[in-house]
PDB file of N, CA and C in Angstrom:
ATOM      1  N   UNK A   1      54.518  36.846   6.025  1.00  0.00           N
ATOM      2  CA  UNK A   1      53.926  35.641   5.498  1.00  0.00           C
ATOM      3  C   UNK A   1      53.538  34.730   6.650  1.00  0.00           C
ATOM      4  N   UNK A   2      52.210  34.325   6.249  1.00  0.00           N
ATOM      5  CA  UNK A   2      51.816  33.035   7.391  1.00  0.00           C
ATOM      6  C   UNK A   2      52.238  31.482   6.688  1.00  0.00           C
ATOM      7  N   UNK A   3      52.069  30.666   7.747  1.00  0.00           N
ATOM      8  CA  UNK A   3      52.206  29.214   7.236  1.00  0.00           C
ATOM      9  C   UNK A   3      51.378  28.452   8.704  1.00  0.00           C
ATOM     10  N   UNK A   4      50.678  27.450   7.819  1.00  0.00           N
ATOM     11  CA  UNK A   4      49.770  26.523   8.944  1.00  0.00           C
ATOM     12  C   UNK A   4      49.491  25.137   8.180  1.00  0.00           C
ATOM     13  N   UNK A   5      49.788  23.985   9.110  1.00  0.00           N
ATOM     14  CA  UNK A   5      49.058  23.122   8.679  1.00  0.00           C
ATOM     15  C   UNK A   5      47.507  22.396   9.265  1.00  0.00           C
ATOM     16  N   UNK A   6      47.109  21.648   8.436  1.00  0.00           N
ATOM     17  CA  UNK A   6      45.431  21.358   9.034  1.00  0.00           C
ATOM     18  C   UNK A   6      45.817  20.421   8.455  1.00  0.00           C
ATOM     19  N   UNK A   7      45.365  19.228   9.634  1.00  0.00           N
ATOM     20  CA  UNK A   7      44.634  17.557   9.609  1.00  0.00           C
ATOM     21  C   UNK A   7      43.320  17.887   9.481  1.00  0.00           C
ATOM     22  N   UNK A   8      42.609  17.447   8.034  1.00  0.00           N
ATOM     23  CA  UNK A   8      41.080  17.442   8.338  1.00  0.00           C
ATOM     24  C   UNK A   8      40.477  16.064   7.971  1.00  0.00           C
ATOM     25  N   UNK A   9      39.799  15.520   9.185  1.00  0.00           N
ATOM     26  CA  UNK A   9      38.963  14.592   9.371  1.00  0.00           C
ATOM     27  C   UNK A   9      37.835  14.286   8.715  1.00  0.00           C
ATOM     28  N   UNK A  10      37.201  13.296   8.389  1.00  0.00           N
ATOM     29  CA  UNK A  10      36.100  12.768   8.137  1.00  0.00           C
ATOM     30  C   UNK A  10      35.866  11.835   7.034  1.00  0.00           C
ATOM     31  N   UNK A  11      34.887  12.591   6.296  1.00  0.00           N
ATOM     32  CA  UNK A  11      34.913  11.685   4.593  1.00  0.00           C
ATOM     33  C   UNK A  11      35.645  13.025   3.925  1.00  0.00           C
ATOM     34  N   UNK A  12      36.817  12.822   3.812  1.00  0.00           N
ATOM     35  CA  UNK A  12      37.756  13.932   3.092  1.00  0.00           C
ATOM     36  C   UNK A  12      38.428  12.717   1.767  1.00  0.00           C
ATOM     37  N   UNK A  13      38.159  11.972   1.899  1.00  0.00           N
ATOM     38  CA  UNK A  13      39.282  11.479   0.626  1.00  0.00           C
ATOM     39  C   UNK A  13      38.574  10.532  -0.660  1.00  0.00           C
ATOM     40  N   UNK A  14      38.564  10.734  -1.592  1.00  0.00           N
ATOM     41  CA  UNK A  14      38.044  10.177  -2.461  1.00  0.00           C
ATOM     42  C   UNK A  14      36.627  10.748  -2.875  1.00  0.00           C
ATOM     43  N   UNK A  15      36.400  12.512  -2.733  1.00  0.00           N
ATOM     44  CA  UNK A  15      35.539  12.997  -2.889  1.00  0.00           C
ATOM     45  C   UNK A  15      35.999  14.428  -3.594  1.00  0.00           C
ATOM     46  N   UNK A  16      37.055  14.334  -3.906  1.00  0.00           N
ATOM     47  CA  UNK A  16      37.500  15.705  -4.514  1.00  0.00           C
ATOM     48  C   UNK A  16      37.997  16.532  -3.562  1.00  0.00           C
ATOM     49  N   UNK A  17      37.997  16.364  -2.639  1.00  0.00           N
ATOM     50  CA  UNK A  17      38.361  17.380  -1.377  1.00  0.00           C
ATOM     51  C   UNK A  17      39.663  17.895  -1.421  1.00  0.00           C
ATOM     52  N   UNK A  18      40.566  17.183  -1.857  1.00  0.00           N
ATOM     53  CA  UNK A  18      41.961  17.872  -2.463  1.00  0.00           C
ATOM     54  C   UNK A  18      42.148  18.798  -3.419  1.00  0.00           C
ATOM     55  N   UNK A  19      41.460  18.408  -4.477  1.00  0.00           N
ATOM     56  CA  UNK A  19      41.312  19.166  -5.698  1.00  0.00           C
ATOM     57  C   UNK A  19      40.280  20.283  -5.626  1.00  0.00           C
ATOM     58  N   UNK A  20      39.413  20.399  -4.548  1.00  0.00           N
ATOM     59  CA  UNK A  20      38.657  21.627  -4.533  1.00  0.00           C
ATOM     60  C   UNK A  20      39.359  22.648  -3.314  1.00  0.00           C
ATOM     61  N   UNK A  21      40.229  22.018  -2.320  1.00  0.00           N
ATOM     62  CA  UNK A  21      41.224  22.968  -1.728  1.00  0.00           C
ATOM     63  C   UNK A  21      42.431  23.842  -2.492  1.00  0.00           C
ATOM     64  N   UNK A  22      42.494  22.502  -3.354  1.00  0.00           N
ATOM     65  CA  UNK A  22      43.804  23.418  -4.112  1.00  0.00           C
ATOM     66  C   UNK A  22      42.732  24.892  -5.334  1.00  0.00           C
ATOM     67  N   UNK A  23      42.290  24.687  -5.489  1.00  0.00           N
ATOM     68  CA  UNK A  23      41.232  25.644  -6.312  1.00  0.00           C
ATOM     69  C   UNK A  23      41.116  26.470  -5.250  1.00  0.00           C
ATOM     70  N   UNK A  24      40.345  26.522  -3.913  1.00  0.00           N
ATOM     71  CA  UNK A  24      40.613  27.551  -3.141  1.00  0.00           C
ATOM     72  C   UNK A  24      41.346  28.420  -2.968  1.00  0.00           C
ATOM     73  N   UNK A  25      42.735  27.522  -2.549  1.00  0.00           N
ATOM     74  CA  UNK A  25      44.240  28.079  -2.132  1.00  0.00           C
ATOM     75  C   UNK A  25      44.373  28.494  -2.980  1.00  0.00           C
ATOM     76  N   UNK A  26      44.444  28.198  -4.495  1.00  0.00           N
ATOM     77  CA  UNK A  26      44.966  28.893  -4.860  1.00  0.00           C
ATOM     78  C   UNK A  26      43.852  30.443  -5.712  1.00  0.00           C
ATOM     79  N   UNK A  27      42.750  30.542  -5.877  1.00  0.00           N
ATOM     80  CA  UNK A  27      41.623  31.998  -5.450  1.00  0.00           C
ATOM     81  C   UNK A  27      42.458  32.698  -4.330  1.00  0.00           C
ATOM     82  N   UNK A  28      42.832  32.011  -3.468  1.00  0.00           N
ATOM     83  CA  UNK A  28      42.894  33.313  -1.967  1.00  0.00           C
ATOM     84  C   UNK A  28      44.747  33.303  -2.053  1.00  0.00           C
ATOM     85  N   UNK A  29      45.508  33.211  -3.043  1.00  0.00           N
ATOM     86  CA  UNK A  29      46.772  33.547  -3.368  1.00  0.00           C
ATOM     87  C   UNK A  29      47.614  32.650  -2.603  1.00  0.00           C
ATOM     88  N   UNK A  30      47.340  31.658  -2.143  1.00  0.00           N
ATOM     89  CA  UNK A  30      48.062  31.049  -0.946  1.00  0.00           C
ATOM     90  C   UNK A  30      49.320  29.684  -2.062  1.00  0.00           C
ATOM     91  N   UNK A  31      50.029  29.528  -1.793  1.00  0.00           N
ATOM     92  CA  UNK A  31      50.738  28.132  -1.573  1.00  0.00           C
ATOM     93  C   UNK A  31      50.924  27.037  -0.562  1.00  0.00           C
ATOM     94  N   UNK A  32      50.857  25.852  -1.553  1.00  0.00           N
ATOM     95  CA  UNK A  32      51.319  24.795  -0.285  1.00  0.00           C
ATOM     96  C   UNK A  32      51.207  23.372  -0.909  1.00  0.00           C
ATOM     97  N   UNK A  33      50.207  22.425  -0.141  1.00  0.00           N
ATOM     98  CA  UNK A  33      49.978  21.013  -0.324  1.00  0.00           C
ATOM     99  C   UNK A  33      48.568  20.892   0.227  1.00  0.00           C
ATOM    100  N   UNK A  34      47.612  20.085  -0.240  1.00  0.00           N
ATOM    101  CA  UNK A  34      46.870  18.926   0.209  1.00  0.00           C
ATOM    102  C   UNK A  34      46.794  17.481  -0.072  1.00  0.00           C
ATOM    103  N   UNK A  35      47.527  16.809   0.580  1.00  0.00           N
ATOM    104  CA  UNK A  35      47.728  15.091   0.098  1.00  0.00           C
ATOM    105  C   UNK A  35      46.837  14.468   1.451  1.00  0.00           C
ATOM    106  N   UNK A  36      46.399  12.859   0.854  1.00  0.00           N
ATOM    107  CA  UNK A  36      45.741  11.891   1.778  1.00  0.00           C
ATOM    108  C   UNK A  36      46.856  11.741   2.881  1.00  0.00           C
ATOM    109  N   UNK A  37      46.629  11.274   3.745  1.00  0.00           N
ATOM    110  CA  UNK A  37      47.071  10.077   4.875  1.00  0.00           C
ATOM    111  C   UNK A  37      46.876   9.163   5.142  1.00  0.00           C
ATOM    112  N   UNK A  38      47.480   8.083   5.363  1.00  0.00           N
ATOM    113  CA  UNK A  38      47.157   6.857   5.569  1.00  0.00           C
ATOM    114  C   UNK A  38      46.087   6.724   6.079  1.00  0.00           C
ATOM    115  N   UNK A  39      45.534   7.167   7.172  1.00  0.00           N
ATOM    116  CA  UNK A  39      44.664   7.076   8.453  1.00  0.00           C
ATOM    117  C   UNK A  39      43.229   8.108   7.769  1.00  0.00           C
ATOM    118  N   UNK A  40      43.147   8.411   6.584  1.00  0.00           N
ATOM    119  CA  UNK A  40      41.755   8.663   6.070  1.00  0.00           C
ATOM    120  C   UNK A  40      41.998  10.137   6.384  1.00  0.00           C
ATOM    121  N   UNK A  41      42.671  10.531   6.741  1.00  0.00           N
ATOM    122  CA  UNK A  41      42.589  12.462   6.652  1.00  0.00           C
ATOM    123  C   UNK A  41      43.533  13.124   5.657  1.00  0.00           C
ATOM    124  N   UNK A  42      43.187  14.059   5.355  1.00  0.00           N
ATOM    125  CA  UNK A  42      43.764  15.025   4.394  1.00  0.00           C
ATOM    126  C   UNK A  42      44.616  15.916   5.181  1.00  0.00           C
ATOM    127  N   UNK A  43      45.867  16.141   4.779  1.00  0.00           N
ATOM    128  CA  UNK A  43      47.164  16.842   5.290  1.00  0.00           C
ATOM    129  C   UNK A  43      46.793  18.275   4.209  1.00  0.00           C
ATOM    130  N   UNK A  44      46.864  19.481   4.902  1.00  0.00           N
ATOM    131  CA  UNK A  44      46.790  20.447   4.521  1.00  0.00           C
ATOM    132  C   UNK A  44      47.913  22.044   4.510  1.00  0.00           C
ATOM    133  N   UNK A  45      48.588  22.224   4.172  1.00  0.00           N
ATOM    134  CA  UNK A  45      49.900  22.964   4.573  1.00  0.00           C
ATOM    135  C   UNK A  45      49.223  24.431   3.534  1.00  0.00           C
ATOM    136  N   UNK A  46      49.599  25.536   3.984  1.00  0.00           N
ATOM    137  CA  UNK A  46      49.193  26.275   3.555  1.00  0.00           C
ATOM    138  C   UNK A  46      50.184  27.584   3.634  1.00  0.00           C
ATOM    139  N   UNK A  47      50.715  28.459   2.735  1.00  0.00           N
ATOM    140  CA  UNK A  47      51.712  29.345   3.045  1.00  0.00           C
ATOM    141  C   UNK A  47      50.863  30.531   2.546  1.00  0.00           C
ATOM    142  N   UNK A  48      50.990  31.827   2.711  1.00  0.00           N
ATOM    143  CA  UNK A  48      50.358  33.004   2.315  1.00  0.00           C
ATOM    144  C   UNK A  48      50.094  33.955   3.703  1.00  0.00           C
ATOM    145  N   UNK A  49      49.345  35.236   2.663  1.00  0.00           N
ATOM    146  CA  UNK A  49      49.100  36.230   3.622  1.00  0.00           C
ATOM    147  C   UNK A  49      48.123  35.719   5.136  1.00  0.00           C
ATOM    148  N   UNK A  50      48.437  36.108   6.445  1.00  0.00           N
ATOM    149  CA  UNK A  50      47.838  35.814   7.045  1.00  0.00           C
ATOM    150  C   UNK A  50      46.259  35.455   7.292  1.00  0.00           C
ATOM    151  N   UNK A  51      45.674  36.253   6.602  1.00  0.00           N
ATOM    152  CA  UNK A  51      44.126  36.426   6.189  1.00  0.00           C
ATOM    153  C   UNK A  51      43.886  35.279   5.405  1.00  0.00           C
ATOM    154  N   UNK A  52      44.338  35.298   4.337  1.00  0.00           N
ATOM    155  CA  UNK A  52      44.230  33.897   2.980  1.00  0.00           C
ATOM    156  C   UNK A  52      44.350  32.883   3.940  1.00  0.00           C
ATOM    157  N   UNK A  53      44.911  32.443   5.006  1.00  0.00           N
ATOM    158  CA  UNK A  53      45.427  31.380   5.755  1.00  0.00           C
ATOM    159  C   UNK A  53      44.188  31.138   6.725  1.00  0.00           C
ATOM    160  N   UNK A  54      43.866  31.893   7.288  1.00  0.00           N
ATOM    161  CA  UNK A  54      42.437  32.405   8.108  1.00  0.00           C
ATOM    162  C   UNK A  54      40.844  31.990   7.101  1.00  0.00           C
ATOM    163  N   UNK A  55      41.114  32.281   6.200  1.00  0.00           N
ATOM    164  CA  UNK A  55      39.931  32.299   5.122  1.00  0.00           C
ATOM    165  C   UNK A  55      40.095  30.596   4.959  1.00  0.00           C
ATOM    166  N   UNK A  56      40.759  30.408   3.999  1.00  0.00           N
ATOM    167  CA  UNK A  56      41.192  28.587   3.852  1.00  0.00           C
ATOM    168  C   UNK A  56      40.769  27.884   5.113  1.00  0.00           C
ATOM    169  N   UNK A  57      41.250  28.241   6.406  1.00  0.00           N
ATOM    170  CA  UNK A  57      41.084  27.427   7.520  1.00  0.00           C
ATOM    171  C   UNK A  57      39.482  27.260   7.637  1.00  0.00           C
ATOM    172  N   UNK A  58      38.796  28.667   7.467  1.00  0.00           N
ATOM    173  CA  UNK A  58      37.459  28.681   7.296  1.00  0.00           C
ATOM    174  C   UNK A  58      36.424  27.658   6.209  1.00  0.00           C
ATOM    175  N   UNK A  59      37.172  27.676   5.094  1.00  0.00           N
ATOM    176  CA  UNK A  59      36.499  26.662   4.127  1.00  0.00           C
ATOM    177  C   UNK A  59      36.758  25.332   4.307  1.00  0.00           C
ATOM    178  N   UNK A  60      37.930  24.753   5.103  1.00  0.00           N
ATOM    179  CA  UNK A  60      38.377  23.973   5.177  1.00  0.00           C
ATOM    180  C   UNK A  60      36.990  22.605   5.738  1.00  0.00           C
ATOM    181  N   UNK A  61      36.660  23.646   6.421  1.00  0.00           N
ATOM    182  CA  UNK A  61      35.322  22.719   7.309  1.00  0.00           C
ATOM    183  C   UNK A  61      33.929  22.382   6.047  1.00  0.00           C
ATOM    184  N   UNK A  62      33.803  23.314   5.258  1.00  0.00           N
ATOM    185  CA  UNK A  62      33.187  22.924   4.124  1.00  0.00           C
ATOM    186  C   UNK A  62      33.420  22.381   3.215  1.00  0.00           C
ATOM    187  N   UNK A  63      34.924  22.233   2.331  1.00  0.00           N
ATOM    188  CA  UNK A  63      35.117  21.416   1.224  1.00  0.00           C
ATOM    189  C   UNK A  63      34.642  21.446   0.170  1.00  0.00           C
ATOM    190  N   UNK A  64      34.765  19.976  -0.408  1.00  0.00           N
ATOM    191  CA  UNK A  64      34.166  19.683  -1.707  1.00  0.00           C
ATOM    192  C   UNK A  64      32.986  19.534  -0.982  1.00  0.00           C
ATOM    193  N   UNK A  65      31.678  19.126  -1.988  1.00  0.00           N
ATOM    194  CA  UNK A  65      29.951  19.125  -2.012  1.00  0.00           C
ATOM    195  C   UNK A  65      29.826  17.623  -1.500  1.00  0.00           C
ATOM    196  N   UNK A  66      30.781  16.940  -1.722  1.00  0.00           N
ATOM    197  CA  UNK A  66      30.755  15.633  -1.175  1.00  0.00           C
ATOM    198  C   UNK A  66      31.307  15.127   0.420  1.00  0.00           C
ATOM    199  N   UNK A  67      32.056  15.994   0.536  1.00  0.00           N
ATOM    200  CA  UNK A  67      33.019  16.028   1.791  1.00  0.00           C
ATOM    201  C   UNK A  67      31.613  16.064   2.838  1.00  0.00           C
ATOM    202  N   UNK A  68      32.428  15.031   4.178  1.00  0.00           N
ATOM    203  CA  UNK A  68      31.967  15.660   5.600  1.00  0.00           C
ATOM    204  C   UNK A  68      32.677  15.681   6.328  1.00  0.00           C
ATOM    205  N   UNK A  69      33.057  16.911   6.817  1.00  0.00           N
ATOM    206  CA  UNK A  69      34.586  17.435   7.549  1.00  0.00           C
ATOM    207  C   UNK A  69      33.662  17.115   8.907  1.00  0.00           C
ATOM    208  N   UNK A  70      34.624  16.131   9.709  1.00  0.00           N
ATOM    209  CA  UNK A  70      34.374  16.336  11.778  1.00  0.00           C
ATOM    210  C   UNK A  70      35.151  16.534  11.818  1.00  0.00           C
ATOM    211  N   UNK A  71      36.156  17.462  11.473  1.00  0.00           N
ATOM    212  CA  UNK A  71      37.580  17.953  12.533  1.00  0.00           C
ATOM    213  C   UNK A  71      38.203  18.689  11.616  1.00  0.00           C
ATOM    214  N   UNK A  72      39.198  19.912  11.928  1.00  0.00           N
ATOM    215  CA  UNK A  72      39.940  20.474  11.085  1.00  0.00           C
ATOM    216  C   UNK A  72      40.556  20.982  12.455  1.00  0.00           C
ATOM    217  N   UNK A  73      42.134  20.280  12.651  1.00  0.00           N
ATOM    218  CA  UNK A  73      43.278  21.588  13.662  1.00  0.00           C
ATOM    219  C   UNK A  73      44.314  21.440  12.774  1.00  0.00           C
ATOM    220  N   UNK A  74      44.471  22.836  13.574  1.00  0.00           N
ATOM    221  CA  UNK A  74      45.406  23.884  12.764  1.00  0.00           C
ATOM    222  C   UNK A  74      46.982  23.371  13.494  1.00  0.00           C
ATOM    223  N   UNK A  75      48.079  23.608  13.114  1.00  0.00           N
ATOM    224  CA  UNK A  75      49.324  23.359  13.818  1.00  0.00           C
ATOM    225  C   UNK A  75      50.312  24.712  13.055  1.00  0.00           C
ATOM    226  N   UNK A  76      51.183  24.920  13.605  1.00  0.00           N
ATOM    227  CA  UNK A  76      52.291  25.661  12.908  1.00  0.00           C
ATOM    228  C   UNK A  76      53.148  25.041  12.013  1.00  0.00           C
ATOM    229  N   UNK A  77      53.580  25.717  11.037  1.00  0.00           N
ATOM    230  CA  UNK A  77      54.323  24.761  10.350  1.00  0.00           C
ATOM    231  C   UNK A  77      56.264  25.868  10.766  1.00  0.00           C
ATOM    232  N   UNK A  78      57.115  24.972  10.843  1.00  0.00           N
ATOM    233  CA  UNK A  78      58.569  25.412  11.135  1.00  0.00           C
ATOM    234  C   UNK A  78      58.695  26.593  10.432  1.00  0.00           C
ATOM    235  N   UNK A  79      59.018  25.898   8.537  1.00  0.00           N
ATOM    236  CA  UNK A  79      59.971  26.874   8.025  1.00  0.00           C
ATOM    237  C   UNK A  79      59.139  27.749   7.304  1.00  0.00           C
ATOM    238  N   UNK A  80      58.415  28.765   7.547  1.00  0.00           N
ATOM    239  CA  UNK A  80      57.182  29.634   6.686  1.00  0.00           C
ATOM    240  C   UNK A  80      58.129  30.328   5.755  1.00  0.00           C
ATOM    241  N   UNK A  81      59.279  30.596   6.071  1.00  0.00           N
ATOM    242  CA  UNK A  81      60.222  31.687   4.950  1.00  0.00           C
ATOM    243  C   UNK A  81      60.397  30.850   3.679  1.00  0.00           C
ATOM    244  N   UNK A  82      60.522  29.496   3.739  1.00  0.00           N
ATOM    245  CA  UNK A  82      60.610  28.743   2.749  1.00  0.00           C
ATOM    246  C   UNK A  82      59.251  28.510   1.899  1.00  0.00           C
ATOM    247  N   UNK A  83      58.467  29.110   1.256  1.00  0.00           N
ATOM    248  CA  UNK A  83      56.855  28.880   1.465  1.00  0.00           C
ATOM    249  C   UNK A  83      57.065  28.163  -0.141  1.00  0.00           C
ATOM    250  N   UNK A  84      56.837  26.767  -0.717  1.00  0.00           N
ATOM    251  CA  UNK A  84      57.009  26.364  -2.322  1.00  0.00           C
ATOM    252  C   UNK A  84      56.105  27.422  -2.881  1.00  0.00           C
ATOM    253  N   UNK A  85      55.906  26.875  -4.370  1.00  0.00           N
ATOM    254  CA  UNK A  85      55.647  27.632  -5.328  1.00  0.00           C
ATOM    255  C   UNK A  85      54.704  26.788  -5.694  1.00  0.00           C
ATOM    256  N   UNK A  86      53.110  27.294  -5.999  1.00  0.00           N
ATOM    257  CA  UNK A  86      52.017  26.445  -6.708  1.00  0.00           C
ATOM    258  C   UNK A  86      51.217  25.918  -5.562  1.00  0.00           C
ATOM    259  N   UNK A  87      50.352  25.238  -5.852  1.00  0.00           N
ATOM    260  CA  UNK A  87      49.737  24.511  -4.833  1.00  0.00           C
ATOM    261  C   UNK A  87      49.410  23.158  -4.978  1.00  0.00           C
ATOM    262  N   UNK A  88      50.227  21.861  -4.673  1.00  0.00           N
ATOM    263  CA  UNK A  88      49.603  20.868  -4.946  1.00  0.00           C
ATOM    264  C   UNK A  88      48.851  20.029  -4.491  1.00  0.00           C
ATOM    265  N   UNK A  89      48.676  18.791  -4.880  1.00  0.00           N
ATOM    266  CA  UNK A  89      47.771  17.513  -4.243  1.00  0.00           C
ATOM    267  C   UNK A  89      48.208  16.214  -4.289  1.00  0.00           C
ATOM    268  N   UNK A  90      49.569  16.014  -4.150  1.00  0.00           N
ATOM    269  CA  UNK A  90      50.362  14.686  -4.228  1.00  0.00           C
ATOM    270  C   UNK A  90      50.410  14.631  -2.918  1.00  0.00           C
TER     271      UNK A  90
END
């Protein structure tokens, strides 16, 4: 199992951009989170097969139809053995 998180930048919030990741993640079998941040970016945590994690990172830069992603990095996340269940957007 992989696990990664992504800060993605731009006009990410208040455009659906959460709710069309979690629709992704969850098409490509993955678990995790996408919630806002204070600072206007979307927190992205993602658990699944390595590939699904790879693929997501890929859409990540596209989004919702409204979104304009300038930035998406990737970080490791600690505990990947622990991966939740579902995918949310709180």
């Amino acid at each position: 199992m992989a696990a990664a998180r992504f800060l993605v930048g731009g006009v990410v919030q208040g455009v659906f951009y959460r709710a069309s990741t979690r629709d992704q993640a969850l098409r490509l079998g993955l678990t995790g989170h996408a919630r806002n941040l204070p600072d206007g970016c979307v927190e992205v945590v993602a658990h699944g097969d390595a590939a699904a994690v790879d693929a997501l990172e890929r859409w990540l830069w596209q989004g919702s139809a409204a979104a304009q992603v300038e930035r998406v990095e990737r970080s490791g996340v600690d505990d990947a053995a622990a991966a939740p269940r579902g995918f949310s957007t709180g």
